[in-house]
Protein backbone atom coordinates (compact mmCIF):
# COMPACT_ATOMS: atom_id res chain seq x y z
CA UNK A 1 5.08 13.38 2.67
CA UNK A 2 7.81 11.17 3.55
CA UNK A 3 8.08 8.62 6.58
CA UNK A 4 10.20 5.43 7.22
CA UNK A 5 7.16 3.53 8.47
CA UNK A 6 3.85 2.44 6.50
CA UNK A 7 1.23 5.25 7.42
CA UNK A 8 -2.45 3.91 9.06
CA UNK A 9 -4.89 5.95 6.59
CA UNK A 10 -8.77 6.23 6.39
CA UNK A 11 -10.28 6.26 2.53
CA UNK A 12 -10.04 10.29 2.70
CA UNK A 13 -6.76 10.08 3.89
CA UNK A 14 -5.72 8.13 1.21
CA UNK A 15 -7.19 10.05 -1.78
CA UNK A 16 -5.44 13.25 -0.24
CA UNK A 17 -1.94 11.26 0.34
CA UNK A 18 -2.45 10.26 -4.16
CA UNK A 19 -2.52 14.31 -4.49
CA UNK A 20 0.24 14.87 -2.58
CA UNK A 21 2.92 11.74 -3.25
CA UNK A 22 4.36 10.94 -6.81
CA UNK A 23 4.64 7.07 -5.71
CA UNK A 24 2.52 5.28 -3.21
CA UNK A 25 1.90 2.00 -2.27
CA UNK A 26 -1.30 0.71 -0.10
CA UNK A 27 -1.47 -2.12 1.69
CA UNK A 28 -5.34 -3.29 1.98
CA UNK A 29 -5.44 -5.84 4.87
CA UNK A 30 -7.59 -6.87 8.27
CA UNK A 31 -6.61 -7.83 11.47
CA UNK A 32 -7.75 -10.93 11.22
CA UNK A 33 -5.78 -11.80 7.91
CA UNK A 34 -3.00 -14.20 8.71
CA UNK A 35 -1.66 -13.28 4.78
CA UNK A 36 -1.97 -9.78 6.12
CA UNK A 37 0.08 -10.08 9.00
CA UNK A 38 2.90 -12.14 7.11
CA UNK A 39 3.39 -8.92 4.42
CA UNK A 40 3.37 -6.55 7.51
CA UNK A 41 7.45 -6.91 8.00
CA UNK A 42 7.56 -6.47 4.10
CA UNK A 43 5.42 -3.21 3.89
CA UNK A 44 8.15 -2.30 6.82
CA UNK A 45 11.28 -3.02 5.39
CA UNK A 46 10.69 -1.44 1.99
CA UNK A 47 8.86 1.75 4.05
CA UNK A 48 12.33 1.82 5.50
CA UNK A 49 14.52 1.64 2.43
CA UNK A 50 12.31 4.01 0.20
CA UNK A 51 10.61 5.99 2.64
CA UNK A 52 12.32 8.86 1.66
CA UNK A 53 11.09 8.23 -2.50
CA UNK A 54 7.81 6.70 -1.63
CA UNK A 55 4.72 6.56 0.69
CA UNK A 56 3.40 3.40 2.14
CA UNK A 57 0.25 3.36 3.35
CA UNK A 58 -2.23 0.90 4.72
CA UNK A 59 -6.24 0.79 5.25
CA UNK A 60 -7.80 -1.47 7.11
CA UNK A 61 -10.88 -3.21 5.50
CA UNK A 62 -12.68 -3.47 8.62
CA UNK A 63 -12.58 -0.25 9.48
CA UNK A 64 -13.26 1.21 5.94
CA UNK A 65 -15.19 -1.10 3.73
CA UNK A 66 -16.59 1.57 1.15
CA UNK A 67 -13.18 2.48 0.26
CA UNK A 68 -12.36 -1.34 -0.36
CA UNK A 69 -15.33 -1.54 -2.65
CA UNK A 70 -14.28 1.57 -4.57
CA UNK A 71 -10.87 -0.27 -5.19
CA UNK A 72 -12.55 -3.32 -6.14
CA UNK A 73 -10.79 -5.03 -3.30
CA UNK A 74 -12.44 -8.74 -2.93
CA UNK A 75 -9.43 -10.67 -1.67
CA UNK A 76 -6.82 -9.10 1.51
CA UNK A 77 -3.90 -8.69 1.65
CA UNK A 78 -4.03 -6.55 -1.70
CA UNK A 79 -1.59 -3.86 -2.58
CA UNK A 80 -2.18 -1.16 -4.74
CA UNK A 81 0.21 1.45 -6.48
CA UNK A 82 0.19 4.59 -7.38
CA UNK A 83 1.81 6.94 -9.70
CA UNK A 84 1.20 10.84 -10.09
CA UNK A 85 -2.07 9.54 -8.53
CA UNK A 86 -3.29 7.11 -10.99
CA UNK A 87 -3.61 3.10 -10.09
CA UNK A 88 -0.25 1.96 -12.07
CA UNK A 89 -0.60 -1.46 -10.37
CA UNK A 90 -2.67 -3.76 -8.08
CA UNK A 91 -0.87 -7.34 -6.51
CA UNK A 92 -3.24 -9.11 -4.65
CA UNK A 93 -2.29 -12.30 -1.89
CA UNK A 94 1.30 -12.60 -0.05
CA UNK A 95 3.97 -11.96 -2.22
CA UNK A 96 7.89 -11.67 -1.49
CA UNK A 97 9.51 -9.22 -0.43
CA UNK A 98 11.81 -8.94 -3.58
CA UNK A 99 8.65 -8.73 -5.70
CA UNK A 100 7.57 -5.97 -4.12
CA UNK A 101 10.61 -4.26 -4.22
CA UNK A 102 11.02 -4.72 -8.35
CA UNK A 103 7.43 -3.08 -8.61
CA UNK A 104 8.50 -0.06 -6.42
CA UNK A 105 11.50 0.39 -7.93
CA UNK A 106 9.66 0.12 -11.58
CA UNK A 107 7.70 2.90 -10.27
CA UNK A 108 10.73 5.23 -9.18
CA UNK A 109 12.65 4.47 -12.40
């Protein structure tokens, strides 16, 4: 599954998009999360430029807190990575855009 924009998932969602996608990258965050908010351009921009190499998803903790706890997520915004469906990495707070991008591209490499 490709697509140019980050994709809104549920928990199930998300464990069928690890089976299906060699590279993912999940964006944990609420609506109330100013942090959040700040890395939603981010999560856009690099959906944009590797859309085509990697999925970018995002779950809302609100909406799906179980699947937070089984990701150990305590702190938002928190991304997580995937490789051939294993966790490869985990960046939790605001982070730059180019520091997101070196991960991802670590990943496709």
């Amino acid at each position: 599954m490709s697509s140019k924009e980050p994709v809104d998932l549920t928990g199930r969602e998300l464990e069928s998009a690890k089976d299906e996608n060699s590279v993912m990258v999940v964006d944990f965050w609420a609506e109330w999360c100013g942090a959040c908010k700040m890395m939603e351009p981010i999560m856009d921009s690099l959906a944009e430029e590797y859309g085509d190499r990697v999925f970018f998803g995002k779950l809302n903790v609100g909406d799906d807190r179980k699947t937070a706890l089984e990701y150990q997520i305590s702190s938002i915004p928190a991304l997580i990575f995937f490789k051939n469906g294993e966790l490869a990495d985990k960046v939790v707070g605001a982070v730059s855009e180019e520091r997101l991008e070196k991960k991802v591209k670590e990943l496709i490499e």
